[in-house]
Protein backbone atom coordinates (compact mmCIF):
# COMPACT_ATOMS: atom_id res chain seq x y z
CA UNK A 1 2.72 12.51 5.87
CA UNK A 2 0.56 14.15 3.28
CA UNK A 3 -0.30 11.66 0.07
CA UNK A 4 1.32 14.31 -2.45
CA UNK A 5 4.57 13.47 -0.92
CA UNK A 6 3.82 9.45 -1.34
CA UNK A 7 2.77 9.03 -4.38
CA UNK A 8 5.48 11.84 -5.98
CA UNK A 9 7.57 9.15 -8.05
CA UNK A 10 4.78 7.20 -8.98
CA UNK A 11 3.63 6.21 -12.39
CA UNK A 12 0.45 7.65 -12.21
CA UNK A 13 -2.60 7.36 -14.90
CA UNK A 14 -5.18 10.16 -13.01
CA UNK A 15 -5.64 11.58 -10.07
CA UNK A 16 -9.39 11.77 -8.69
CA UNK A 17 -9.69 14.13 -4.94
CA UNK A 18 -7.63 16.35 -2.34
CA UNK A 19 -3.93 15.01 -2.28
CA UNK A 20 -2.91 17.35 0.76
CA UNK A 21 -4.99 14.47 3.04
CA UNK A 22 -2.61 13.26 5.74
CA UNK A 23 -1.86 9.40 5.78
CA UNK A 24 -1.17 7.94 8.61
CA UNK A 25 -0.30 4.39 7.63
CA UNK A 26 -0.12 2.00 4.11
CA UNK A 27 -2.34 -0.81 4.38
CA UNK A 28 -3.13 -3.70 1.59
CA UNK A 29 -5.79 -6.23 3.78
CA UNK A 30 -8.49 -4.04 4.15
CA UNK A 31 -9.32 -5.22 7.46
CA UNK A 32 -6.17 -3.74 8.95
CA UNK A 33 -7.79 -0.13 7.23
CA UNK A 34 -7.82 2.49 10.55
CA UNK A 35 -8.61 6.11 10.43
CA UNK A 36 -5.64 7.84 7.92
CA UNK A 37 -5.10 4.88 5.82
CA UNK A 38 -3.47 5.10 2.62
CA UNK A 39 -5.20 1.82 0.73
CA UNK A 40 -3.35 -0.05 -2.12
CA UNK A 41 -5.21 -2.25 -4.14
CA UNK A 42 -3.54 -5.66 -5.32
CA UNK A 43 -4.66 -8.62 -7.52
CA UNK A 44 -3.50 -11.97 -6.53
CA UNK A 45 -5.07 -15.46 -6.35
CA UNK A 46 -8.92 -15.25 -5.85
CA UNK A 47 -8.48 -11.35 -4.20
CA UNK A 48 -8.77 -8.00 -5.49
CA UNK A 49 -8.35 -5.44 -3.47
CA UNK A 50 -10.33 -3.30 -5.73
CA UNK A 51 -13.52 -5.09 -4.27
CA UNK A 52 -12.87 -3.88 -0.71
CA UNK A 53 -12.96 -0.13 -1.29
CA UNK A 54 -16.63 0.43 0.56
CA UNK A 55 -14.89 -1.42 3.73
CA UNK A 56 -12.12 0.97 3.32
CA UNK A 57 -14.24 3.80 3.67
CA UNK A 58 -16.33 2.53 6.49
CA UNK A 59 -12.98 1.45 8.29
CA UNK A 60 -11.88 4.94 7.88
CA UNK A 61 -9.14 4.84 5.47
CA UNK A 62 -8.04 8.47 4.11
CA UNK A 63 -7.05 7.48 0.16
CA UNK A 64 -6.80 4.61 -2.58
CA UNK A 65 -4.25 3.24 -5.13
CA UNK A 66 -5.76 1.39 -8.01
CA UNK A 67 -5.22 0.50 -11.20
CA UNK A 68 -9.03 1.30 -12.30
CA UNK A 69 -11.47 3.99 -11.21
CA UNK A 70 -13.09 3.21 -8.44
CA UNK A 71 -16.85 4.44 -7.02
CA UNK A 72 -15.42 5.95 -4.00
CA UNK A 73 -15.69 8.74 -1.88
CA UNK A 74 -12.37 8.94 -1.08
CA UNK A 75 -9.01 10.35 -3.35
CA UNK A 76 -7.77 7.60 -5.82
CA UNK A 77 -4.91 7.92 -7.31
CA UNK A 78 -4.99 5.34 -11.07
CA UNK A 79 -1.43 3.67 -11.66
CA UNK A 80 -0.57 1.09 -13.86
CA UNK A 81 0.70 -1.21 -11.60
CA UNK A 82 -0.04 -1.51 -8.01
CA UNK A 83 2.47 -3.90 -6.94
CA UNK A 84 5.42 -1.59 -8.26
CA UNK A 85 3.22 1.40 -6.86
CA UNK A 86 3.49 -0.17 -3.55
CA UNK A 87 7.32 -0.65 -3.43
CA UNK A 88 7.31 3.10 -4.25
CA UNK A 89 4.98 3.93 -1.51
CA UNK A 90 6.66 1.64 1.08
CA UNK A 91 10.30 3.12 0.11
CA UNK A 92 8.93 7.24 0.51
CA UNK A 93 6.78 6.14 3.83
CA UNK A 94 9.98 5.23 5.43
CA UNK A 95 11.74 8.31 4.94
CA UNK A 96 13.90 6.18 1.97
CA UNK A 97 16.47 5.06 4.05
CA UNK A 98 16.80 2.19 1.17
CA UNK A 99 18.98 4.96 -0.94
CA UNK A 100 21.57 5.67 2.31
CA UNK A 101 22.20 2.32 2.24
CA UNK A 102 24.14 -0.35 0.27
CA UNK A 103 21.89 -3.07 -0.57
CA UNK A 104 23.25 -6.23 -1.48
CA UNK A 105 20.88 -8.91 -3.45
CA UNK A 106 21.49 -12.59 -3.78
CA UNK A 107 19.12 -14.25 -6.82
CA UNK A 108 19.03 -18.29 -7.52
CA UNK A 109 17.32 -21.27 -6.78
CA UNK A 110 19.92 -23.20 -4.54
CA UNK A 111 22.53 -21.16 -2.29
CA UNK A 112 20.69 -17.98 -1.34
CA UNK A 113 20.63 -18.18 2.23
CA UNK A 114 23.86 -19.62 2.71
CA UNK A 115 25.19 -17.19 0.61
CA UNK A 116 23.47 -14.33 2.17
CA UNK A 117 24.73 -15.61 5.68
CA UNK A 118 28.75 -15.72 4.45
CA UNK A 119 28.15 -12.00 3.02
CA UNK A 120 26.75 -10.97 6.17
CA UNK A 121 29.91 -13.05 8.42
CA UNK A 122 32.24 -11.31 6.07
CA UNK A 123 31.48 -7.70 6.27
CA UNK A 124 30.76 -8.14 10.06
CA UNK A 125 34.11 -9.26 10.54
CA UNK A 126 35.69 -6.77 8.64
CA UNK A 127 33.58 -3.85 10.73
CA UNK A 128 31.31 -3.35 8.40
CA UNK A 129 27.99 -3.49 10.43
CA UNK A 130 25.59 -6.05 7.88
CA UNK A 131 22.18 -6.84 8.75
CA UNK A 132 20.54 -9.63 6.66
CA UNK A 133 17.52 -10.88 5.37
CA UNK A 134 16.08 -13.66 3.79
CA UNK A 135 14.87 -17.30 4.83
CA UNK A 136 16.01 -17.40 8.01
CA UNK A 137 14.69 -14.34 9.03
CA UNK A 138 16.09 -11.38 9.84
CA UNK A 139 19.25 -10.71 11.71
CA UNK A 140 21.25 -7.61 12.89
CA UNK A 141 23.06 -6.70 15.96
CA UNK A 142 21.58 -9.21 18.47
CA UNK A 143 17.87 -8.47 16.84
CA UNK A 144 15.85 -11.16 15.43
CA UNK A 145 12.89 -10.86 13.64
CA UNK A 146 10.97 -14.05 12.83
CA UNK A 147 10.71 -15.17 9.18
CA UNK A 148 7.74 -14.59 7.18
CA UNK A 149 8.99 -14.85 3.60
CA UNK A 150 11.77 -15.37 2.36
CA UNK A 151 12.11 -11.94 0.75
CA UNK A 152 9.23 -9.27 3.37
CA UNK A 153 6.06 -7.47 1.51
CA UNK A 154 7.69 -4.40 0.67
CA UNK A 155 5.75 -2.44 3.81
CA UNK A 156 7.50 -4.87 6.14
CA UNK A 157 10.72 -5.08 3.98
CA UNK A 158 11.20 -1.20 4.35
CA UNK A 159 10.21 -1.11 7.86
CA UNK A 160 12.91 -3.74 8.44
CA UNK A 161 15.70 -1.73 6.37
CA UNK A 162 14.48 1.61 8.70
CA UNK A 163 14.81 0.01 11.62
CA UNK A 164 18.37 -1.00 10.90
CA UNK A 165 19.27 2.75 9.70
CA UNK A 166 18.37 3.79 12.82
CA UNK A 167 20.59 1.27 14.38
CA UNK A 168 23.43 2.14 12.78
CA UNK A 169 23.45 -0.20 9.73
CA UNK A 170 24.32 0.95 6.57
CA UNK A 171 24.68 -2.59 4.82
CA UNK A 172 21.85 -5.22 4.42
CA UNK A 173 22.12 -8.37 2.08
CA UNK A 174 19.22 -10.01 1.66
CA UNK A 175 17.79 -13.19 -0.41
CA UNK A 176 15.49 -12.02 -3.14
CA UNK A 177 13.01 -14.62 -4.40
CA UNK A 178 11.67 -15.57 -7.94
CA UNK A 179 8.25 -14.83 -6.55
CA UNK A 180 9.32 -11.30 -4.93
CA UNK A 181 10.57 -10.41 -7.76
CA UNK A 182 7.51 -11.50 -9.98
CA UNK A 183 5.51 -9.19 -7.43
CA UNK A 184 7.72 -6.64 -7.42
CA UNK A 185 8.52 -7.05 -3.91
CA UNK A 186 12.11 -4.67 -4.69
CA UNK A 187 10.85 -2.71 -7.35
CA UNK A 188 12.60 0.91 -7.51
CA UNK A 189 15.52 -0.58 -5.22
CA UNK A 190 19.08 0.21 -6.00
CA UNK A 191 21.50 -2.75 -5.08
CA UNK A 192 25.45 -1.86 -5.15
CA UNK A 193 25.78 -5.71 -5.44
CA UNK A 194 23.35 -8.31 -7.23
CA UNK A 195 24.56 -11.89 -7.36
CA UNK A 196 23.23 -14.78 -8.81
CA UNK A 197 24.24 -18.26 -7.15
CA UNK A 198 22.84 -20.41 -9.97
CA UNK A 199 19.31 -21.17 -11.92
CA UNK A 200 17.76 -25.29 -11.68
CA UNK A 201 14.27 -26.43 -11.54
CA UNK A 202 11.88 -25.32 -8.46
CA UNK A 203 8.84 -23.50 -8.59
CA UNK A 204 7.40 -24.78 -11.34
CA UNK A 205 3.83 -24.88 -9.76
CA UNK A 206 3.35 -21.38 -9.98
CA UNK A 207 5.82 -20.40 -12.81
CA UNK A 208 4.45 -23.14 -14.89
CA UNK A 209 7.48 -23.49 -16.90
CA UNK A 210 11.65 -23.16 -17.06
CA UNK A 211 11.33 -20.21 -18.99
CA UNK A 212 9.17 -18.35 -16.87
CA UNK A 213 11.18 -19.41 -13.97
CA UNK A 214 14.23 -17.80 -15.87
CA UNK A 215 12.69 -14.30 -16.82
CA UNK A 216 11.47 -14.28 -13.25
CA UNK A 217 14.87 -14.39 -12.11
CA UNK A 218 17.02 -12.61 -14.48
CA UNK A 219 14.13 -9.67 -13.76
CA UNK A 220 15.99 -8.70 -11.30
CA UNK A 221 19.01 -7.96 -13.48
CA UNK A 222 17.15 -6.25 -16.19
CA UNK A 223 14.99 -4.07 -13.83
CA UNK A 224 17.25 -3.24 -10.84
CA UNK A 225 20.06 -1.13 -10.97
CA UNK A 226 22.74 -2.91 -9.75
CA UNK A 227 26.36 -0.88 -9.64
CA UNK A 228 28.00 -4.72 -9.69
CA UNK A 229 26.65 -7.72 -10.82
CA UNK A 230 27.69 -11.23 -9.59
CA UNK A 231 27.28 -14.41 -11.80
CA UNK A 232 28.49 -18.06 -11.32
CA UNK A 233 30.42 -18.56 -14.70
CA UNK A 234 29.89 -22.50 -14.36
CA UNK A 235 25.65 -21.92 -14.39
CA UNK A 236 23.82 -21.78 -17.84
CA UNK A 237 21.78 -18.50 -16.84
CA UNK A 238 25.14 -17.26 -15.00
CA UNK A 239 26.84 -17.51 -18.73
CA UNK A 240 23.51 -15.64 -20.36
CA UNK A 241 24.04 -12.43 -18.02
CA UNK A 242 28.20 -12.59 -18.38
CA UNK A 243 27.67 -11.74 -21.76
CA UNK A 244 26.76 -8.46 -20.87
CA UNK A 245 29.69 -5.56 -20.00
CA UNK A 246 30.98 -5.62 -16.74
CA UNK A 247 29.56 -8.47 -15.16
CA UNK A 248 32.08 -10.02 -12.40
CA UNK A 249 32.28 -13.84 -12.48
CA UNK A 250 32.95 -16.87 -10.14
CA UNK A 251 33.62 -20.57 -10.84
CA UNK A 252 35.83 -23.54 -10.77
CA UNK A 253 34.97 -25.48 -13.97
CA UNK A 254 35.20 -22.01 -16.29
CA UNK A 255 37.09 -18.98 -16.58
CA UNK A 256 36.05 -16.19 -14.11
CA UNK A 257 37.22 -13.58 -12.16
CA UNK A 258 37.03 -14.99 -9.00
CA UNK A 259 38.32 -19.02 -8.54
CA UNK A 260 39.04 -22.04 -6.64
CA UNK A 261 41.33 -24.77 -7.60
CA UNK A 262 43.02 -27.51 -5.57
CA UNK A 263 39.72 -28.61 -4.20
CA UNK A 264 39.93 -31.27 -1.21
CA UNK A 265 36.99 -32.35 0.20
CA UNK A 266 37.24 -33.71 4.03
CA UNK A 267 34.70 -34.27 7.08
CA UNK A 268 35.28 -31.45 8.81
CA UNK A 269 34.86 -28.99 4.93
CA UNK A 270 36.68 -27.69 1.90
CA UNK A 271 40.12 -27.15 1.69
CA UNK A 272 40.61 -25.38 -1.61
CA UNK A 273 43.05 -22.28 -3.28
CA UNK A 274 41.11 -19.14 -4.02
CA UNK A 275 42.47 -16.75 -6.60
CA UNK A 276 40.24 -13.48 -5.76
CA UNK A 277 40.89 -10.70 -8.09
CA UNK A 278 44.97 -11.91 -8.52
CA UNK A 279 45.24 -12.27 -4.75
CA UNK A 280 45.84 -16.19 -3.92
CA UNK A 281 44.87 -17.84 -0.80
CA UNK A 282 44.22 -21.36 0.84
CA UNK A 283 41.10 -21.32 2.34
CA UNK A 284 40.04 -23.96 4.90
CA UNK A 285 36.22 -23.51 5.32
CA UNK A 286 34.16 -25.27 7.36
CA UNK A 287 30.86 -26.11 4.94
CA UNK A 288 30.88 -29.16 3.29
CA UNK A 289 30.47 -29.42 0.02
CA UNK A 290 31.50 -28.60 -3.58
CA UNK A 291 28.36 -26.35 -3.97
CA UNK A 292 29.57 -24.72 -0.45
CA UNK A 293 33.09 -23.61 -2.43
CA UNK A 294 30.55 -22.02 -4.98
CA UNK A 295 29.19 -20.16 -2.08
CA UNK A 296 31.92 -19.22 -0.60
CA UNK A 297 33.46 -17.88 -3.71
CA UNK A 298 30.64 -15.41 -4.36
CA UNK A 299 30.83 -14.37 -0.83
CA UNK A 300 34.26 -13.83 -1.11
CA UNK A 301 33.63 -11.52 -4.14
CA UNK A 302 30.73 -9.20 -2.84
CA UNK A 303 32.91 -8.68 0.17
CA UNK A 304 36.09 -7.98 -2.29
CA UNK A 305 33.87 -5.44 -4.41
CA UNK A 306 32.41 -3.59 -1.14
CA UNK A 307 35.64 -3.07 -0.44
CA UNK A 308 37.17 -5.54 2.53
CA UNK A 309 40.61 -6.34 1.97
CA UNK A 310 41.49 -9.85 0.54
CA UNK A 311 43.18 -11.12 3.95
CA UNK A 312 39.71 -10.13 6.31
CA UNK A 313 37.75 -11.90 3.49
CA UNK A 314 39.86 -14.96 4.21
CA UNK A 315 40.05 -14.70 7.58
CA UNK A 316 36.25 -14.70 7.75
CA UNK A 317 35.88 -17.54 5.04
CA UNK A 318 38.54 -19.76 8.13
CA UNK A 319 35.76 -18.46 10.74
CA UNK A 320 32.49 -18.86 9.61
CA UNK A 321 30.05 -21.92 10.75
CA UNK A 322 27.35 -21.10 7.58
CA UNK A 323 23.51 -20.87 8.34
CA UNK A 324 21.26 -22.97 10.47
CA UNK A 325 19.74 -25.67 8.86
CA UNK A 326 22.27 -25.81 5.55
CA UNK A 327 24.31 -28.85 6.12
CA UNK A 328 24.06 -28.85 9.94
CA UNK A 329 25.92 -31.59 11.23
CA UNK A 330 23.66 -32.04 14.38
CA UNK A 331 25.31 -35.31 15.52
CA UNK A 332 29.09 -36.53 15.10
CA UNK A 333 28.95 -39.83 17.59
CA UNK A 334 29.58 -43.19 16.24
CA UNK A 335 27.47 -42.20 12.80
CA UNK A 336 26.48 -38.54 11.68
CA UNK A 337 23.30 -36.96 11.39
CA UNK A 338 23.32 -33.89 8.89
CA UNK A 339 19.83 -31.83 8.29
CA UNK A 340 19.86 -29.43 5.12
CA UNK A 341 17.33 -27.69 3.42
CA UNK A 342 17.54 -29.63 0.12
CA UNK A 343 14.17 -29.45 -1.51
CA UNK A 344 15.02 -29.58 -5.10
CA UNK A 345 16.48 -31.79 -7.94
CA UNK A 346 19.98 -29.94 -7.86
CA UNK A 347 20.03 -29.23 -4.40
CA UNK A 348 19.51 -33.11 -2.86
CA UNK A 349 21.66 -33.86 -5.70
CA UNK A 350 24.49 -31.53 -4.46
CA UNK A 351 23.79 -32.39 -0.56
CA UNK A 352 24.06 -36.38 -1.36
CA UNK A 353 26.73 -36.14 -3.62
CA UNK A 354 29.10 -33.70 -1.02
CA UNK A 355 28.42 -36.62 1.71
CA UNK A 356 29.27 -39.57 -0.22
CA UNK A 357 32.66 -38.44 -0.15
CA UNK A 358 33.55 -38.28 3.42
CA UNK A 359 30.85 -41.16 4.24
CA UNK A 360 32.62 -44.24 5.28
CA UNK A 361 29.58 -46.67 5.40
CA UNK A 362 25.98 -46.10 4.39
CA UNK A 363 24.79 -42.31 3.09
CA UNK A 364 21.09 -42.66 4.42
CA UNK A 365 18.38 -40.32 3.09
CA UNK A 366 15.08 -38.95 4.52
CA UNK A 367 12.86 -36.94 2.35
CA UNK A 368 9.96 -36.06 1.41
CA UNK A 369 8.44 -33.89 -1.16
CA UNK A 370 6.05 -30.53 -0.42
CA UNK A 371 2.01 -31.12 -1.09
CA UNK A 372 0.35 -28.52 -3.66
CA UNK A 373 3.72 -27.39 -5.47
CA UNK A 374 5.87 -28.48 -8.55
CA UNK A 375 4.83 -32.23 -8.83
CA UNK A 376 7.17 -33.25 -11.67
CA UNK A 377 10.20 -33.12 -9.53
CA UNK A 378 9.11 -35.80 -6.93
CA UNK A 379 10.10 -38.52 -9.15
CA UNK A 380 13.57 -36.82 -10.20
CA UNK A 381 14.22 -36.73 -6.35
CA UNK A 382 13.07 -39.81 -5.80
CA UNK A 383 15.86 -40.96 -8.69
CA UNK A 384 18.76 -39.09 -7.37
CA UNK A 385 18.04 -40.52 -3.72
CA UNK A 386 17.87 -44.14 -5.34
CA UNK A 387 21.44 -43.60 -6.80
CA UNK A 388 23.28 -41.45 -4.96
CA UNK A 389 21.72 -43.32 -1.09
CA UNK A 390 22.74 -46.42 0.21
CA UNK A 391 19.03 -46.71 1.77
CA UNK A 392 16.47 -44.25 1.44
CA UNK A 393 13.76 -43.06 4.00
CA UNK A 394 10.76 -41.96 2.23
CA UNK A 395 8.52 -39.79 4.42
CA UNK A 396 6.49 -36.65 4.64
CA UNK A 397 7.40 -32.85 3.61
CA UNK A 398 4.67 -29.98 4.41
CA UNK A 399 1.92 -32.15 2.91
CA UNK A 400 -0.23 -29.30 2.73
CA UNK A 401 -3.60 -30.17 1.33
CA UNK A 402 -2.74 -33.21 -0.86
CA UNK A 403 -2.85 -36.77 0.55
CA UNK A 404 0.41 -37.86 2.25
CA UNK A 405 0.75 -41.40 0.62
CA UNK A 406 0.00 -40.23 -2.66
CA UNK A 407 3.21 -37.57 -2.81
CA UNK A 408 5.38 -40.64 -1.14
CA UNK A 409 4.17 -42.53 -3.92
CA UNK A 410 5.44 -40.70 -6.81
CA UNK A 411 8.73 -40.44 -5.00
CA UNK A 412 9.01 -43.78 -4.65
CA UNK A 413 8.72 -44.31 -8.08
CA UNK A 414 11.60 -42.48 -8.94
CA UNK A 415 13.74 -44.26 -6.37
CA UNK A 416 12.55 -47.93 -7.51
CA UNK A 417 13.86 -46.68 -11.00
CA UNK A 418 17.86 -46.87 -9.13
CA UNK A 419 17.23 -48.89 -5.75
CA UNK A 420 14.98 -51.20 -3.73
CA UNK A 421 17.13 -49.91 -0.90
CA UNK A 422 14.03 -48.08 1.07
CA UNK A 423 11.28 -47.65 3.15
CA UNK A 424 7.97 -45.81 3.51
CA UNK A 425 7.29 -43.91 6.72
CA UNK A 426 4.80 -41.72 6.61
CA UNK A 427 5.32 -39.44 9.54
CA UNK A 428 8.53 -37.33 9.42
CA UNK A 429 9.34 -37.91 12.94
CA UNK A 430 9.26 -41.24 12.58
CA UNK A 431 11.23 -41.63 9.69
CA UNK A 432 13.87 -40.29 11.40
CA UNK A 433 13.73 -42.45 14.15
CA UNK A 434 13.67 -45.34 11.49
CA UNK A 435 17.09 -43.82 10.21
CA UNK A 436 18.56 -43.36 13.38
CA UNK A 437 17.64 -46.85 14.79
CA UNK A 438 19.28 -48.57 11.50
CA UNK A 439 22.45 -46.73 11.58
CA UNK A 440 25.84 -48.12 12.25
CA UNK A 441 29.48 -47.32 12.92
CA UNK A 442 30.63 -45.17 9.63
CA UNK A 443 26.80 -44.22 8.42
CA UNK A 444 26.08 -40.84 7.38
CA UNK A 445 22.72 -39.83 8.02
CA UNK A 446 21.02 -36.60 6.07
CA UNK A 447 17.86 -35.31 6.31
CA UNK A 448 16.96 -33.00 3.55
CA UNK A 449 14.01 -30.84 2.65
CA UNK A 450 13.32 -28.62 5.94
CA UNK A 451 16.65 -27.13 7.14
CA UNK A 452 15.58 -25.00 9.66
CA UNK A 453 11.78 -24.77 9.75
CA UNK A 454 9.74 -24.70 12.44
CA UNK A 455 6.58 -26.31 10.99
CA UNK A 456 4.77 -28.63 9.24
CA UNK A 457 1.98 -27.49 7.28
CA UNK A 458 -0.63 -29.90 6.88
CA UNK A 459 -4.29 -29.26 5.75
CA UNK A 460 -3.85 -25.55 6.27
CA UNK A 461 -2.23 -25.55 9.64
CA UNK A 462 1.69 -25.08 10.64
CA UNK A 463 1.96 -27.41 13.22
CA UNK A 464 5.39 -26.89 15.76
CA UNK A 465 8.08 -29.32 14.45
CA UNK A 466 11.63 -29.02 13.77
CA UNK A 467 14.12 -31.64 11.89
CA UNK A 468 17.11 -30.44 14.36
CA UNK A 469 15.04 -30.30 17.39
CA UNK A 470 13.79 -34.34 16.34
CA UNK A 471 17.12 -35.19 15.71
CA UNK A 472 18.18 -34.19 19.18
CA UNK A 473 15.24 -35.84 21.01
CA UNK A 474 14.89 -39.00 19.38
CA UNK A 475 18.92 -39.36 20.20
CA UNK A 476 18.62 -38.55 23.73
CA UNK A 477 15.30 -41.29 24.16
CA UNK A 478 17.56 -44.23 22.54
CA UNK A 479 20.64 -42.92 24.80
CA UNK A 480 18.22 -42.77 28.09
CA UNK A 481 17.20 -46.70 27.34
């Protein structure tokens, strides 16, 4: 591909060299540069790319995107933004198979992924061929690729989408992220569907602050064109968009568009009536959980608007199991054993609160908190366990660089502020042991934080471990003694 057709809907400040030079391949580490290379140059952390262009040239790379003139032998084309530049790029170098497809985007702290997963179940069901993307990883036909991020570098994100094209899929919802979206990860995408599941604290390491966090999110509103946009009518940041001409709503609490009354709550999920777009409905879903109804409701609204009828949306709503890791009930013997990805305030709040209901002994909690990210919201945690627990297991979360003990200890203060109902155990797999060990006839066990991650990252390093795959073990050792 020559670089005049790349860079033709670019923002571009000056061109320096021969734009008929063929590129062969996008590249942004510059020691992936090969012969043909078309070279973007990004800021982030303690990087900039723009330091790397002699390497480029030795490695044989063929032209350069930057947001400054460079010394370089090469072409250079100036923009004023790289990261949107490379979206661009990423979209043309894959033949923009983005605009023959409906893209669906799901925005919010808590809910993405199971969200994602129901839209994807849905449309599937109804013959609509759906691949998705997002925490998980990405899933289409019977093709997995591994997770990287939760929303892909655009390169790999557009790779993804052309390789489903290709395979026949015309429909992809994915999870977009506050941080791909501060990058500019889907900048230049058109979505036929954005929803947004809700907005509560997370993050707040690298945003630095609620408000950031919020124009992060609602970027994707503002910036995006999105033919239909999605809000939950009971969030604060949900009612801030709504405002806006038609914007499609969801809810219980508030008016909306989209509803469930008649909630029951039971072991085995929701029982609830869903009035989608006039058309009434029970709806027996599996998920547990109020926050699941939430869930369910915007899936069964993206699927309405993309056109399934009502009666395959609630067919698939009856069907579907939810994603891996989002409260998995991974043991139903004598006591349960639940593992969710709960790793904020709201969302261990919701996850607790859901299996209180249907617990008929002891709710027992292991958590921990992640090293090197938003510290404030260990001790909130560390209250809402206290409460909303019987007993609490306080243990290890992806540590990362920061001392184990001293993370546990700013949970536990939160939890001594409602309980003395706990215990310290500093390795994860042996706080779940503790857990199991302790549990009785009637307890319900959760253990929040992972979901379904494969790791734990501790001083730099992603060591193999799984809560499920614990669980499992741990249960067959006590049942072999």
């Amino acid at each position: 591909m020559k670089l005049n057709e790349l860079i033709e809907k670019l923002d571009i400040v000056k061109i320096m060299g021969d734009l008929t030079v063929n590129i062969s391949n996008v590249q942004i580490d510059s020691n992936s540069v090969t012969n043909g290379s078309l070279f973007v140059c990004l800021k982030g952390g303690d990087k900039d790319g723009h330091e790397y262009v002699k390497q480029v040239e030795n490695y044989g790379g063929a032209a350069i995107i930057c947001e400054r003139e460079l010394e370089t032998i090469l072409p250079q084309i100036v923009v004023k933004n790289t990261r949107l530049a490379l979206s661009v790029i990423a979209a043309e170098f894959y033949d923009r198979v983005c605009d023959k497809m409906r893209l669906i985007g799901v925005v919010g702290t808590n809910g993405k992924t199971t969200t994602a997963h129901l839209i994807g179940n849905l449309l599937n069901n109804a013959g609509i061929k759906c691949g998705v993307i997002g925490t998980l990883g990405t899933f289409y036909g019977d093709k997995f690729i591994e997770p990287n991020l939760t929303t892909p570098d655009p390169l790999v994100l557009h790779k993804i989408l052309y390789g489903m094209y290709n395979e026949g899929y015309d429909t992809v919802v994915m999870e977009v992220s506050a941080h791909a979206l501060y990058f500019q990860k889907v900048g230049g995408l058109k979505f036929e569907v954005g929803v947004l599941t809700n907005f509560t604290r997370d993050h707040l390491d690298f945003f630095g602050d609620m408000q950031s966090y919020e124009r992060a999110k609602t970027k994707f509103f503002n910036e995006n064109e999105c033919k239909y946009v999605v809000v939950n009518a009971d969030d604060n940041l949900g009612q801030k968009i709504a405002v806006k001409d038609g914007v499609i709503t969801y809810g219980i609490d508030n008016p909306a568009d989209v509803f469930a009354i008649d909630i029951k709550s039971t072991a085995t999920g929701e029982r609830f009536v869903i009035n989608l777009f006039d058309c009434v409905y029970d709806v027996k879903l599996k998920l547990t959980g109020r926050f699941n109804v939430y869930n369910a409701l915007a899936a069964a609204t993206v699927s309405a608007l993309i056109g399934v009828n009502p009666k395959k949306v609630i067919e698939g709503l009856n069907k579907t199991n939810g994603a891996s890791g989002r409260m998995q009930r991974v043991y139903g013997g004598d006591f349960s054993v639940y593992v969710d990805y709960a790793h904020t305030p709201d969302g261990l709040y919701n996850v607790l609160s859901a299996l209180k209901k249907s617990c008929k002994k002891r709710l027992i909690c292991v958590f921990g908190c992640g090293g090197n990210r938003d510290v404030g919201k260990r001790v909130e945690m560390g209250k809402i366990s206290g409460e909303l627990a019987d007993f609490t297991v306080i243990t290890s979360d992806n540590p990362r660089y920061e001392e184990p003990m001293e993370i546990i200890a700013e949970i536990e203060k939160g939890v001594l502020e409602k309980s003395k109902n706990y215990v310290i155990v500093q390795e994860r797999a042996d706080g779940i042991k503790y857990a199991i060990e302790m549990a009785k006839a009637g307890d319900v066990i959760v253990v929040a934080g992972k979901g379904s991650e494969n790791y734990q990252e501790i001083l730099g390093i992603k060591r193999p471990y799984n809560d499920k795959d614990t669980v499992e073990d741990i249960l067959r050792r006590i049942r072999a003694l």
